[in-house]
C-alpha atoms as a PDB file:
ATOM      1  CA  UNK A   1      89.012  18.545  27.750  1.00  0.00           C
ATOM      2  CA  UNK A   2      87.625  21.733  29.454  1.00  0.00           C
ATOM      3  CA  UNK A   3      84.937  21.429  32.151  1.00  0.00           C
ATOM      4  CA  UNK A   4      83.320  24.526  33.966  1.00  0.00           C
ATOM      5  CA  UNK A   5      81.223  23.389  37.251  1.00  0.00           C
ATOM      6  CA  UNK A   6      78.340  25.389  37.724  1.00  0.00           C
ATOM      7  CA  UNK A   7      78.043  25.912  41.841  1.00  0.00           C
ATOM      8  CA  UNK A   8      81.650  24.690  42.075  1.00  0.00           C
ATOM      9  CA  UNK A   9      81.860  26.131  45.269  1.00  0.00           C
ATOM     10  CA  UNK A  10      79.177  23.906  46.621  1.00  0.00           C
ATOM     11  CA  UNK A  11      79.318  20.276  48.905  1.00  0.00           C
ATOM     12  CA  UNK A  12      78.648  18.361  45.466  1.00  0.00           C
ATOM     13  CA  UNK A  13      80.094  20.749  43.006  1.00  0.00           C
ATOM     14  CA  UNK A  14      83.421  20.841  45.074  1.00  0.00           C
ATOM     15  CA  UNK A  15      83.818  17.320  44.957  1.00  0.00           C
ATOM     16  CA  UNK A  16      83.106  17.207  41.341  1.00  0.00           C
ATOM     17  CA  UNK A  17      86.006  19.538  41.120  1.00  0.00           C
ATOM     18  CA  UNK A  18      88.260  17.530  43.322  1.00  0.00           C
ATOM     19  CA  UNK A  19      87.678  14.671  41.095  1.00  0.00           C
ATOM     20  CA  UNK A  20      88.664  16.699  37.849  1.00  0.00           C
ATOM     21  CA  UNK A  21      91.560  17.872  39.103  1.00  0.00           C
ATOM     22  CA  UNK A  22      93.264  14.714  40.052  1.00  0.00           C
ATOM     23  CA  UNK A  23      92.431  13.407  36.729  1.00  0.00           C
ATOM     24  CA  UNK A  24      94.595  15.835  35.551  1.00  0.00           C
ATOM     25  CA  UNK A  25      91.702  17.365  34.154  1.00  0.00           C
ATOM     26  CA  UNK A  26      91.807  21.545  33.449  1.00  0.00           C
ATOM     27  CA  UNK A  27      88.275  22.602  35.177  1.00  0.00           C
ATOM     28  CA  UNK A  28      87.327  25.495  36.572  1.00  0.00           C
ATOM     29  CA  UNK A  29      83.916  26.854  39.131  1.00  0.00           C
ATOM     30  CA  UNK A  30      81.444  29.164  37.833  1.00  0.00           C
ATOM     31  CA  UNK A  31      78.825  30.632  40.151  1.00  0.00           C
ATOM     32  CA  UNK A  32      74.820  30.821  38.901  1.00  0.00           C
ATOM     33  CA  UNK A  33      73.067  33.280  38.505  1.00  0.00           C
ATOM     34  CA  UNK A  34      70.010  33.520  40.855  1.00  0.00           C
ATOM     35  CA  UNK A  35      66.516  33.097  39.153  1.00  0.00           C
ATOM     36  CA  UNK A  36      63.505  33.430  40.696  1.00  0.00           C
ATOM     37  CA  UNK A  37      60.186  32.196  38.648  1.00  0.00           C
ATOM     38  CA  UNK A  38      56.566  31.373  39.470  1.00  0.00           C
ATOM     39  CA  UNK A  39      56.627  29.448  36.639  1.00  0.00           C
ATOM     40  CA  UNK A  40      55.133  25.800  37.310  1.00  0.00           C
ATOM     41  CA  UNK A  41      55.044  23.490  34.412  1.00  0.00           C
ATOM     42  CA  UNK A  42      57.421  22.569  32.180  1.00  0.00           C
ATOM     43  CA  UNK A  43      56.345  24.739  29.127  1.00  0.00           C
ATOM     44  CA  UNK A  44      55.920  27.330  31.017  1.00  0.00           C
ATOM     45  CA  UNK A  45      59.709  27.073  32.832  1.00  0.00           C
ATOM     46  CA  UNK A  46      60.730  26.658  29.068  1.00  0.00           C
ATOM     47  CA  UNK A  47      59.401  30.434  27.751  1.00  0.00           C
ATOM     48  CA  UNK A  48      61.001  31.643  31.088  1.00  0.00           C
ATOM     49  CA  UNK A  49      64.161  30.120  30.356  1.00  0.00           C
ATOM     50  CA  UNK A  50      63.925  31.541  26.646  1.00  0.00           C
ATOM     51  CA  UNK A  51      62.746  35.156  28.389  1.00  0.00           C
ATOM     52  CA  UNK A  52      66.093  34.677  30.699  1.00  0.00           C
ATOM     53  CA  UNK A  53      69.129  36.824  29.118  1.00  0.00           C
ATOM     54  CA  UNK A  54      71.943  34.182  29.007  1.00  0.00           C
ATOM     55  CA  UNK A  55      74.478  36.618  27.316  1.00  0.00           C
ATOM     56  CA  UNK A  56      76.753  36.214  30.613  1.00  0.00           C
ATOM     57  CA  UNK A  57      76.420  32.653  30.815  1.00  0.00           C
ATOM     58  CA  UNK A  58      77.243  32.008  27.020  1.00  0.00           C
ATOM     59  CA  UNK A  59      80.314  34.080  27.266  1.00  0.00           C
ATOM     60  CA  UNK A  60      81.414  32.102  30.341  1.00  0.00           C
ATOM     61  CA  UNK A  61      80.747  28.763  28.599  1.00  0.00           C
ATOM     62  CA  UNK A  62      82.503  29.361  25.868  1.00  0.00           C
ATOM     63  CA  UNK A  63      85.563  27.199  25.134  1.00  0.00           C
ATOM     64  CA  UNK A  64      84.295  24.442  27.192  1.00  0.00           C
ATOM     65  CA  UNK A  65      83.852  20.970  26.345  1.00  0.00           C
ATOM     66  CA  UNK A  66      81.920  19.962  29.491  1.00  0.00           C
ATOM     67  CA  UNK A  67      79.641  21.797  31.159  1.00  0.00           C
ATOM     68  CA  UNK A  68      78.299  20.139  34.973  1.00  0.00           C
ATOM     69  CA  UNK A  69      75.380  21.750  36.463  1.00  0.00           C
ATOM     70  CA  UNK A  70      75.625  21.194  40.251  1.00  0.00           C
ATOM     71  CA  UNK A  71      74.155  24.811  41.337  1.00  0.00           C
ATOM     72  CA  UNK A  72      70.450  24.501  43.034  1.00  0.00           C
ATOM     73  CA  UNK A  73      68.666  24.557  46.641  1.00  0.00           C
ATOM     74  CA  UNK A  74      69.457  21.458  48.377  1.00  0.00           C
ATOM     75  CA  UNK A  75      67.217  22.606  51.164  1.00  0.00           C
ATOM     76  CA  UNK A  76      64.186  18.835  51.319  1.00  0.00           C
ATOM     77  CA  UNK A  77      62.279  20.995  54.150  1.00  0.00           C
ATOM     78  CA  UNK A  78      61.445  24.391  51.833  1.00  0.00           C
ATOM     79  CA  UNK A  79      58.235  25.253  51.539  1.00  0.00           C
ATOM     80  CA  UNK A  80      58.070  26.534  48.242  1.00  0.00           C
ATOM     81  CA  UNK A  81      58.490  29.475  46.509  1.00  0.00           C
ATOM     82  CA  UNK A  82      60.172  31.351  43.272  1.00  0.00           C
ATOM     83  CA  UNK A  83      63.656  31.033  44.581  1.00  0.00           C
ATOM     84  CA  UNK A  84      63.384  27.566  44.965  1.00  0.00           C
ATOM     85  CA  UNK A  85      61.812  27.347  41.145  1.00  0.00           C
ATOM     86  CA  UNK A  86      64.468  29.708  39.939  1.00  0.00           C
ATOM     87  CA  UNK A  87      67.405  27.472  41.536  1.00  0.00           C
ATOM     88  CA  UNK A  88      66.185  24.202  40.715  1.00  0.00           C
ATOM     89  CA  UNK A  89      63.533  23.901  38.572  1.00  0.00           C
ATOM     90  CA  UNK A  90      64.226  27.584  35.738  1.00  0.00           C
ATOM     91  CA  UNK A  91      67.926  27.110  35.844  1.00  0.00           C
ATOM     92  CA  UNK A  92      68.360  23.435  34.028  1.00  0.00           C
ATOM     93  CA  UNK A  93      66.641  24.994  31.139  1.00  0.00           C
ATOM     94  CA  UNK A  94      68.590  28.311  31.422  1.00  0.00           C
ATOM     95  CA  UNK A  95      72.016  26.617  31.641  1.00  0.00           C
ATOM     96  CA  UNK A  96      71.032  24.083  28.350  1.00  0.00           C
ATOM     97  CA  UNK A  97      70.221  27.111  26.043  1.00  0.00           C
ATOM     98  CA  UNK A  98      73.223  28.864  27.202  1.00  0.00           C
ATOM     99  CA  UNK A  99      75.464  26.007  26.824  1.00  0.00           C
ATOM    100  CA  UNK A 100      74.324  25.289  23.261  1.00  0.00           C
ATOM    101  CA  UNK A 101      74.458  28.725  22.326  1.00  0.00           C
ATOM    102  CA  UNK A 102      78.270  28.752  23.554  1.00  0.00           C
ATOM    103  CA  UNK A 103      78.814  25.302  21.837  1.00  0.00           C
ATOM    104  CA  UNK A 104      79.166  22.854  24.754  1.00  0.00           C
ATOM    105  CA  UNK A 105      79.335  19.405  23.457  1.00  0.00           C
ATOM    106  CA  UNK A 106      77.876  17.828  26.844  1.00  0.00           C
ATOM    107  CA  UNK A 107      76.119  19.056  29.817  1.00  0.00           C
ATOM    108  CA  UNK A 108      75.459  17.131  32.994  1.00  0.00           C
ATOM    109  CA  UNK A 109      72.554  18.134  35.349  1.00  0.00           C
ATOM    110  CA  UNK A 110      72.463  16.820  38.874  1.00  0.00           C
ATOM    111  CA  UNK A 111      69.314  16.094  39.569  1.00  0.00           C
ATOM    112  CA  UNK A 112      67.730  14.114  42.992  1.00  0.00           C
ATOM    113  CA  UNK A 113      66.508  10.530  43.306  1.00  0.00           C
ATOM    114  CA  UNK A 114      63.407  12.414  45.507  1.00  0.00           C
ATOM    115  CA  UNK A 115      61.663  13.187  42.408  1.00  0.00           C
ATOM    116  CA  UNK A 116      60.192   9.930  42.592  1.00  0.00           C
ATOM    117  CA  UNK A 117      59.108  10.478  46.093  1.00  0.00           C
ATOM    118  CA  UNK A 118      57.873   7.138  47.368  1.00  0.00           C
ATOM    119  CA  UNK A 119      58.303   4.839  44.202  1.00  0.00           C
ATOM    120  CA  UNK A 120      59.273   0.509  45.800  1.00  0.00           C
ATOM    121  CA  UNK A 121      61.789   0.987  43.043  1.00  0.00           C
ATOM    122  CA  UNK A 122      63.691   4.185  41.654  1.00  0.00           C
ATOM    123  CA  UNK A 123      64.525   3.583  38.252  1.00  0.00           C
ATOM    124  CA  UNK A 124      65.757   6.172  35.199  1.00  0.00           C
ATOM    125  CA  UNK A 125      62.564   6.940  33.400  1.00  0.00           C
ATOM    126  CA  UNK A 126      60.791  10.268  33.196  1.00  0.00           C
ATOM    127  CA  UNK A 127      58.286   9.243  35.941  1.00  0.00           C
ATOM    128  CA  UNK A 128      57.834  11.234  38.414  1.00  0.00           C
ATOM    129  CA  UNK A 129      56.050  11.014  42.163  1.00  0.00           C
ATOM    130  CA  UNK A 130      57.096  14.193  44.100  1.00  0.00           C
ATOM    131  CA  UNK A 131      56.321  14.754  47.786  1.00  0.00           C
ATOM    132  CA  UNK A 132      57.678  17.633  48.810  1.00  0.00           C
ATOM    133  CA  UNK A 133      57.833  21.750  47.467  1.00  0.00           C
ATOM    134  CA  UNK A 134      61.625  20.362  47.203  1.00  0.00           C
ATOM    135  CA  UNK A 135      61.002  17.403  45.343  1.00  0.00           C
ATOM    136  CA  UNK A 136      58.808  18.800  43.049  1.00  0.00           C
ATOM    137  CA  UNK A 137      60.657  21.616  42.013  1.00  0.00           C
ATOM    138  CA  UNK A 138      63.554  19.097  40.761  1.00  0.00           C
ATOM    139  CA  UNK A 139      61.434  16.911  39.321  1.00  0.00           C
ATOM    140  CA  UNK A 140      60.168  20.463  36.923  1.00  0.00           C
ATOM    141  CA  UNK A 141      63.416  21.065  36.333  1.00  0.00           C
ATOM    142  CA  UNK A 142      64.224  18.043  34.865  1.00  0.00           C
ATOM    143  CA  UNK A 143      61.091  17.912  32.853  1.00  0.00           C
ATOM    144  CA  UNK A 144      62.428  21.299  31.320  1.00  0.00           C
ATOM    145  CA  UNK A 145      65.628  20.256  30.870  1.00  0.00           C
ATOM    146  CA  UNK A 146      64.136  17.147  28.740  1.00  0.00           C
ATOM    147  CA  UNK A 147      62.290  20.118  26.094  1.00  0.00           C
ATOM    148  CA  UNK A 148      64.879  22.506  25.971  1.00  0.00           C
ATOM    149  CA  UNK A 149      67.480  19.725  25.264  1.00  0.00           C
ATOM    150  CA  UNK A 150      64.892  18.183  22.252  1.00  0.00           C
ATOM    151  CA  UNK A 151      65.349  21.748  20.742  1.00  0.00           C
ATOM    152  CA  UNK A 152      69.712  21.629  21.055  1.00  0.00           C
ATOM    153  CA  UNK A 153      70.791  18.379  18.911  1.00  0.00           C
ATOM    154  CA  UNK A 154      74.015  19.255  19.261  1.00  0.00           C
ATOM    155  CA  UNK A 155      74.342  19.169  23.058  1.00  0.00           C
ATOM    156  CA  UNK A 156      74.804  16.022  24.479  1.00  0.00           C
ATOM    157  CA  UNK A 157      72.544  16.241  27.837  1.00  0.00           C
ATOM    158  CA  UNK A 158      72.429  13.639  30.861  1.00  0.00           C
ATOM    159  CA  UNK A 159      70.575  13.677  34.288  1.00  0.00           C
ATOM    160  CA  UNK A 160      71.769  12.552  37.057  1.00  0.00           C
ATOM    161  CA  UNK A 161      69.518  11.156  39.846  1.00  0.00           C
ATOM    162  CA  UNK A 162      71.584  11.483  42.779  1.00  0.00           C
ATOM    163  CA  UNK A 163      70.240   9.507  46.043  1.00  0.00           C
ATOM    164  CA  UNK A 164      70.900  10.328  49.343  1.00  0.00           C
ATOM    165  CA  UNK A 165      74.784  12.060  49.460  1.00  0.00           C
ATOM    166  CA  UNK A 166      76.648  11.628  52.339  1.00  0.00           C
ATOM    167  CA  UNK A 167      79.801  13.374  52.702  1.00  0.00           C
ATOM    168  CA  UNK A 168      82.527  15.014  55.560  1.00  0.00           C
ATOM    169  CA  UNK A 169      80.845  18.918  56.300  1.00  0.00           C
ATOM    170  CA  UNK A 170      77.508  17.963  55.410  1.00  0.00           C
ATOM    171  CA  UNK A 171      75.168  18.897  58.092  1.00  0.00           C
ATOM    172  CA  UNK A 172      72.775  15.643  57.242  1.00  0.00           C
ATOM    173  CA  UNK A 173      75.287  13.501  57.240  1.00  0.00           C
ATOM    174  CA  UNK A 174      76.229  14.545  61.088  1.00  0.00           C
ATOM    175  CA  UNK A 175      72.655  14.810  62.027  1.00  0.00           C
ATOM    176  CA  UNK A 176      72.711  11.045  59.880  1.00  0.00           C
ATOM    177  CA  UNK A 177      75.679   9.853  62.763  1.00  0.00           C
ATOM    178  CA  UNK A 178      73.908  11.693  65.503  1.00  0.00           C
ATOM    179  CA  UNK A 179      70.821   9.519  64.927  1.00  0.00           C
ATOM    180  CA  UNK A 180      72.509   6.464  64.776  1.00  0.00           C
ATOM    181  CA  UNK A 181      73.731   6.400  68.385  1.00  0.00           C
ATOM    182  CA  UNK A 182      70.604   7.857  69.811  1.00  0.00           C
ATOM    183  CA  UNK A 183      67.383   5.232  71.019  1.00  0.00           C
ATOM    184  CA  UNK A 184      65.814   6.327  67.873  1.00  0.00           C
ATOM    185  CA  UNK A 185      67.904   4.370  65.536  1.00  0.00           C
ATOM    186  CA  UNK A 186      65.647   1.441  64.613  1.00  0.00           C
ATOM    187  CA  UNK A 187      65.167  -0.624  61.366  1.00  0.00           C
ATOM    188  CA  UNK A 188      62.160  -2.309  60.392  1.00  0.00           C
ATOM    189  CA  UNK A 189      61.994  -6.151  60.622  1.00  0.00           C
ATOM    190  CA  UNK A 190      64.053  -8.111  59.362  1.00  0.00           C
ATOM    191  CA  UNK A 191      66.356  -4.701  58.585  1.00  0.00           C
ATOM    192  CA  UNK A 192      67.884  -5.708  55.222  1.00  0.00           C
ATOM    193  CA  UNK A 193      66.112  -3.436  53.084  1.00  0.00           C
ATOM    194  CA  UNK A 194      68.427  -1.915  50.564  1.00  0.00           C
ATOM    195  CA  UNK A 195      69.092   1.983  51.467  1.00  0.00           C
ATOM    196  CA  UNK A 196      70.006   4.508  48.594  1.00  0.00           C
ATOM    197  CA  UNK A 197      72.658   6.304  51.152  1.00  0.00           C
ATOM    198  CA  UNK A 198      76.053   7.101  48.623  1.00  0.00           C
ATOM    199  CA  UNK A 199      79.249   9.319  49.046  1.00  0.00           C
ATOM    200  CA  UNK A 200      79.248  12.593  47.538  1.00  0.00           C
ATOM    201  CA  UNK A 201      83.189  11.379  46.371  1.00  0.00           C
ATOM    202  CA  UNK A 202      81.399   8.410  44.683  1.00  0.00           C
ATOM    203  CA  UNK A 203      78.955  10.956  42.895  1.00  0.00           C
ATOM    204  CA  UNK A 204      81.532  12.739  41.906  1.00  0.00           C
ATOM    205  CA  UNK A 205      83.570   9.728  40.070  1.00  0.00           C
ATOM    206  CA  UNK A 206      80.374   9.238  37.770  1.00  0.00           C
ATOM    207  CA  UNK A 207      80.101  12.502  36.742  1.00  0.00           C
ATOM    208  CA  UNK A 208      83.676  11.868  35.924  1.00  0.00           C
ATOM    209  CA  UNK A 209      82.932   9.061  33.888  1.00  0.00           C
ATOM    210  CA  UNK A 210      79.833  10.742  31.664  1.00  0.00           C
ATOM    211  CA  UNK A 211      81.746  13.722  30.921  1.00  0.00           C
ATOM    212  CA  UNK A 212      84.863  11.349  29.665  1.00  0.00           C
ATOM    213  CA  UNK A 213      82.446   8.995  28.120  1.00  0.00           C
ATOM    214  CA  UNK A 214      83.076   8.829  23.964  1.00  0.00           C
ATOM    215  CA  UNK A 215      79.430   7.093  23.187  1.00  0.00           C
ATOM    216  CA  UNK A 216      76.280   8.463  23.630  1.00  0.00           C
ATOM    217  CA  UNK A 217      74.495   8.605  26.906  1.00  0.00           C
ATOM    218  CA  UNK A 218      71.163   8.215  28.158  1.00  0.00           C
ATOM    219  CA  UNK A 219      68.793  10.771  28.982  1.00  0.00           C
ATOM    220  CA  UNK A 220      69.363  10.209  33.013  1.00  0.00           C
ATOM    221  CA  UNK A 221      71.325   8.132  34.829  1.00  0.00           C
ATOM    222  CA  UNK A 222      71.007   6.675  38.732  1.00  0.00           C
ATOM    223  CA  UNK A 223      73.692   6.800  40.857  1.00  0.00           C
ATOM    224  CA  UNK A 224      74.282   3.028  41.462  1.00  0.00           C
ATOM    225  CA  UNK A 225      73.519   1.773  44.995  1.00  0.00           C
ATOM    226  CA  UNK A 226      77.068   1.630  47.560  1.00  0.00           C
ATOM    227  CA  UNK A 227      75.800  -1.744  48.730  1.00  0.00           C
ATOM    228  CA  UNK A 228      74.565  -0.629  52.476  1.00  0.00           C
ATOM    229  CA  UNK A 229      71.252  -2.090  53.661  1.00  0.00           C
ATOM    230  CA  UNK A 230      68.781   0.148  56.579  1.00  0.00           C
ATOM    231  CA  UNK A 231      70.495  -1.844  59.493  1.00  0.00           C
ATOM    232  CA  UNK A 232      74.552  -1.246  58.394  1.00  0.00           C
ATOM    233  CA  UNK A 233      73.970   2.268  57.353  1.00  0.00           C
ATOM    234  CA  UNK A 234      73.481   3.036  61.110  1.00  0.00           C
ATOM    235  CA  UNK A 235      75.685   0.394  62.253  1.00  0.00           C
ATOM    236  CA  UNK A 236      78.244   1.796  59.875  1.00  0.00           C
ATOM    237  CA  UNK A 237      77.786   5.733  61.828  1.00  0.00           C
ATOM    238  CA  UNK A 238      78.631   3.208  64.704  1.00  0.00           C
ATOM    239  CA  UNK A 239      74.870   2.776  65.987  1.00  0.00           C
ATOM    240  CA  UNK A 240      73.294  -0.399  67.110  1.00  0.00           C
ATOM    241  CA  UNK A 241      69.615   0.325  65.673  1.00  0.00           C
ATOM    242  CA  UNK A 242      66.613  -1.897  67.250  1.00  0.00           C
ATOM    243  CA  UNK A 243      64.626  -4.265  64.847  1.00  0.00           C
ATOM    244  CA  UNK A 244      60.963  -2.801  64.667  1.00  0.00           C
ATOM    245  CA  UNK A 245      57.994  -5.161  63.501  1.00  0.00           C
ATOM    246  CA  UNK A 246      57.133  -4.250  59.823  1.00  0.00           C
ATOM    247  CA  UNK A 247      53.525  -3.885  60.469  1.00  0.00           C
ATOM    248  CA  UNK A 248      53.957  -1.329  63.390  1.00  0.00           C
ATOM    249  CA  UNK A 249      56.378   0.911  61.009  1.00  0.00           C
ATOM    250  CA  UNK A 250      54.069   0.674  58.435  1.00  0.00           C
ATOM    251  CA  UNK A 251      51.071   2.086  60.497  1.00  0.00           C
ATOM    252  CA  UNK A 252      53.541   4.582  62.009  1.00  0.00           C
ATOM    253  CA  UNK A 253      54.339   5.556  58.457  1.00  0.00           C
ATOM    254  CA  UNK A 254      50.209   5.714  57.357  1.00  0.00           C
ATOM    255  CA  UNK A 255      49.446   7.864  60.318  1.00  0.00           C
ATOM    256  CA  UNK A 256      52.269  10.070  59.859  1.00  0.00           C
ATOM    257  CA  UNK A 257      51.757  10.903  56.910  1.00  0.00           C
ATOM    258  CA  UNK A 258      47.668  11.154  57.513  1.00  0.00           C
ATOM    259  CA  UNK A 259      48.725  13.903  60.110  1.00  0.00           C
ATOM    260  CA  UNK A 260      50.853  15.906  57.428  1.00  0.00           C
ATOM    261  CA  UNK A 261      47.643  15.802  55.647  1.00  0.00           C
ATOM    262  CA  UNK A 262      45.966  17.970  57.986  1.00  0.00           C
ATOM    263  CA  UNK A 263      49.194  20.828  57.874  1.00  0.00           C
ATOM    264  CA  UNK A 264      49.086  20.496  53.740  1.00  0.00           C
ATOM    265  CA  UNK A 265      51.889  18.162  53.930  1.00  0.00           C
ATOM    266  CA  UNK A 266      54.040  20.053  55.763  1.00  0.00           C
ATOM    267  CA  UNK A 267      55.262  17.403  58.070  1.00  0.00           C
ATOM    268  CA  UNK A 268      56.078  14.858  54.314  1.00  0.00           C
ATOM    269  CA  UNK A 269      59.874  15.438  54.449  1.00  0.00           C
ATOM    270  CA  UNK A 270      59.963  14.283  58.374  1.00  0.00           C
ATOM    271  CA  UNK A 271      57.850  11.257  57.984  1.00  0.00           C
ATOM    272  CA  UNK A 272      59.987  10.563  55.302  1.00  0.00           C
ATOM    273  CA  UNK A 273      63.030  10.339  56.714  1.00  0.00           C
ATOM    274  CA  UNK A 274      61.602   8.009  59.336  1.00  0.00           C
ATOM    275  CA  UNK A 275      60.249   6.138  56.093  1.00  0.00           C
ATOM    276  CA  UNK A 276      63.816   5.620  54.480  1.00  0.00           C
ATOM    277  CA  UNK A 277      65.743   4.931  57.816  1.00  0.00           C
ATOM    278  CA  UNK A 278      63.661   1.867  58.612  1.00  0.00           C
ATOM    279  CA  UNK A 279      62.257   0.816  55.018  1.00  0.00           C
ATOM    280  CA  UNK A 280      64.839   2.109  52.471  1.00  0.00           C
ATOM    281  CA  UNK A 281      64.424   2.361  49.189  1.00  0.00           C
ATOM    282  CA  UNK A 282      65.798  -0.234  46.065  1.00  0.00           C
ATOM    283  CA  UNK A 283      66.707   0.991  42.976  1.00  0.00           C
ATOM    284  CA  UNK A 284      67.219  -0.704  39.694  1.00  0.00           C
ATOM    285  CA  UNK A 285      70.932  -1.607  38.271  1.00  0.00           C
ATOM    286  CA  UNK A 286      70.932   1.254  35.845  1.00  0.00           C
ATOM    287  CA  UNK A 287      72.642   2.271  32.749  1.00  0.00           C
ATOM    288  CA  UNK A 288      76.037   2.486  35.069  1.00  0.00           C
ATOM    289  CA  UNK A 289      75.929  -0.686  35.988  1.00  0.00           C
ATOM    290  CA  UNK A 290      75.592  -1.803  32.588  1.00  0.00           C
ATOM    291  CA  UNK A 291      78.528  -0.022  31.577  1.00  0.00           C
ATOM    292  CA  UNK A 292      80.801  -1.113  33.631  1.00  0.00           C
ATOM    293  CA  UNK A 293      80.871   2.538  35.476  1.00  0.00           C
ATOM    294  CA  UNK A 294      79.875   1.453  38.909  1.00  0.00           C
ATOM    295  CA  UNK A 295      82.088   4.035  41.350  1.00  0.00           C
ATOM    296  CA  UNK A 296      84.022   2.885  44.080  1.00  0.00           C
ATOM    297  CA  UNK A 297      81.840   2.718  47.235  1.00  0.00           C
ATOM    298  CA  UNK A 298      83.101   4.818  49.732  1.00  0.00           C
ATOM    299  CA  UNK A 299      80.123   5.652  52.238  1.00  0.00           C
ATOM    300  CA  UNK A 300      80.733   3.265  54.778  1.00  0.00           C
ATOM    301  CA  UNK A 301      83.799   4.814  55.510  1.00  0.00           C
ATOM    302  CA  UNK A 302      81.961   8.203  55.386  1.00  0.00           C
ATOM    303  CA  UNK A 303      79.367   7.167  57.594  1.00  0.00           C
ATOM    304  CA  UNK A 304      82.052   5.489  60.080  1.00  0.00           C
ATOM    305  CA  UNK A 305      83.986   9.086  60.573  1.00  0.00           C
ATOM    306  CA  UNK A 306      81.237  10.955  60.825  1.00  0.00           C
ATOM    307  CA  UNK A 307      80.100   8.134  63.456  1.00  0.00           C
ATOM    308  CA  UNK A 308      83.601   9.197  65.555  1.00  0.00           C
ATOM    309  CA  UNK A 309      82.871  12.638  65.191  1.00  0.00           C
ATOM    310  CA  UNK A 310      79.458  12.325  66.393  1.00  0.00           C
ATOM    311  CA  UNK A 311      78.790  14.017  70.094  1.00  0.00           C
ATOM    312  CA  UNK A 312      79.489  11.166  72.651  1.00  0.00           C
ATOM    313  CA  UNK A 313      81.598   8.679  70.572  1.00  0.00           C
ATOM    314  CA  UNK A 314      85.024  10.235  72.093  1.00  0.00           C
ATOM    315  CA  UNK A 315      86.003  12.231  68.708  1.00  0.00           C
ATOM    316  CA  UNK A 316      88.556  11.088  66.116  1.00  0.00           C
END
């Protein structure tokens, strides 16, 4: 099999490629093009994508059996804008038709467990809750993918729902560690909600798996849970987080998120990061699971270095 990683050169896509390789798989890193769109809706991203030349793309596709879209703007604070609809929510679309076109028997688009924003329970339907400029523009982007892949029967197209990837170089996952060991690391009573933190490495083992997989696959897929709960992902970064009352967090929560309201949200991505570190999220089994496909679990051991390597605990 030959696989082409779209933003190979990124923290995801260069783990994707890592984990190719020493399959013994031949796979190789394409850059995206940039796109920029004011496009909004999911019909509307659709006629841009079908407006978009793809002539370049096709030609670079071509002979490959695999295609892995890992290109985008992993930036949760943006505000908005066309590059950030171009990146994440134009350039699903784009890449589908041009993989068809080239005849690509399977794409893979990484997508972002934020599109559904606040949800108890993240799951792998279509629904959607954005938050954020961020969130939002993922969640369009997967909504395109979803028509442009209805019109391409013969490509084989699966989202995955990433949660939160940790991983050595990544500036959250240091800021993650810095936390930990500060007075601010605190949990919510009784601190054994499940938290959706996951290792870019173990991200990078399922995409393995879909692209290799000889059946058909769903339309998205969640990257199973690494087993960490909101008190031993800090504890793991080598923090030794307080134990909140519930009720207190949960007003803290309320009125943080009633004084984004007055800035037109712009303070939603801070509140919830407070949110997740002392509530986390759960997340249902998943199609994964179900297959037997369940990576290894690796992010303990991520958090733990990056825990050494935090400022004050004495380096490696």
């Amino acid at each position: 099999m030959h696989w082409l990683v779209l933003g190979g050169s990124g923290f995801v896509g260069s783990a994707v490629l890592r984990a190719l390789h020493a399959s013994g798989i031949d796979a190789h890193a394409l850059s995206a093009p940039r796109l920029a769109t004011a496009a909004d809706a999911p019909v509307a991203l659709l006629a841009a994508a079908d407006a978009t030349d793809t002539a370049g793309l096709e030609s670079a596709m071509a002979g490959y059996d695999v295609v892995v879209n890992a290109a985008g703007l992993a930036t949760p604070s943006a505000t908005g804008g066309t590059d950030l609809l171009g990146a994440n929510a134009l350039l699903p679309a784009v890449v589908a038709r041009a993989a068809s076109a080239a005849g690509v028997r399977r794409l893979i688009h990484l997508s972002s467990a934020a599109v559904q924003g606040r949800t108890p329970m993240l799951d792998e339907t279509g629904t959607v809750r954005p938050f954020s400029a961020y969130s939002r523009s993922k969640a369009l982007g997967e909504q395109a993918l979803d028509l442009a892949a209805a019109r391409e029967p013969s490509l084989s197209v699966v989202t995955v729902r990433a949660t939160s990837v940790q991983g050595e170089g990544r500036p959250t996952t240091a800021a993650l560690a810095r936390l930990a060991r500060s007075p601010l690391a605190s949990v919510a009573s009784p601190g054994t909600a499940r938290s959706p933190i996951t290792s870019v490495d173990s991200l990078a083992e399922l995409v393995l798996a879909l692209g290799t997989h000889p059946g058909a696959l769903p339309a998205r897929v969640l990257q199973p849970w690494e087993g960490l709960t909101v008190r031993t992902v800090l504890e793991a970064a080598g923090g030794h987080p307080r134990v909140l009352p519930a009720a207190l967090c949960r007003a803290a929560v309320r009125g943080g998120y009633l004084a984004s309201s007055v800035v037109r949200g712009r303070l939603d991505g801070h509140v919830r990061r407070v949110e997740l570190m002392w509530f986390g999220q759960d997340q249902v089994p998943g199609w994964a699971a179900g297959q037997g496909m369940v990576p290894t679990a690796r992010v303990r051991e991520v958090l733990a270095d990056a825990g050494r390597a935090a400022p004050g605990a004495g380096g490696r």
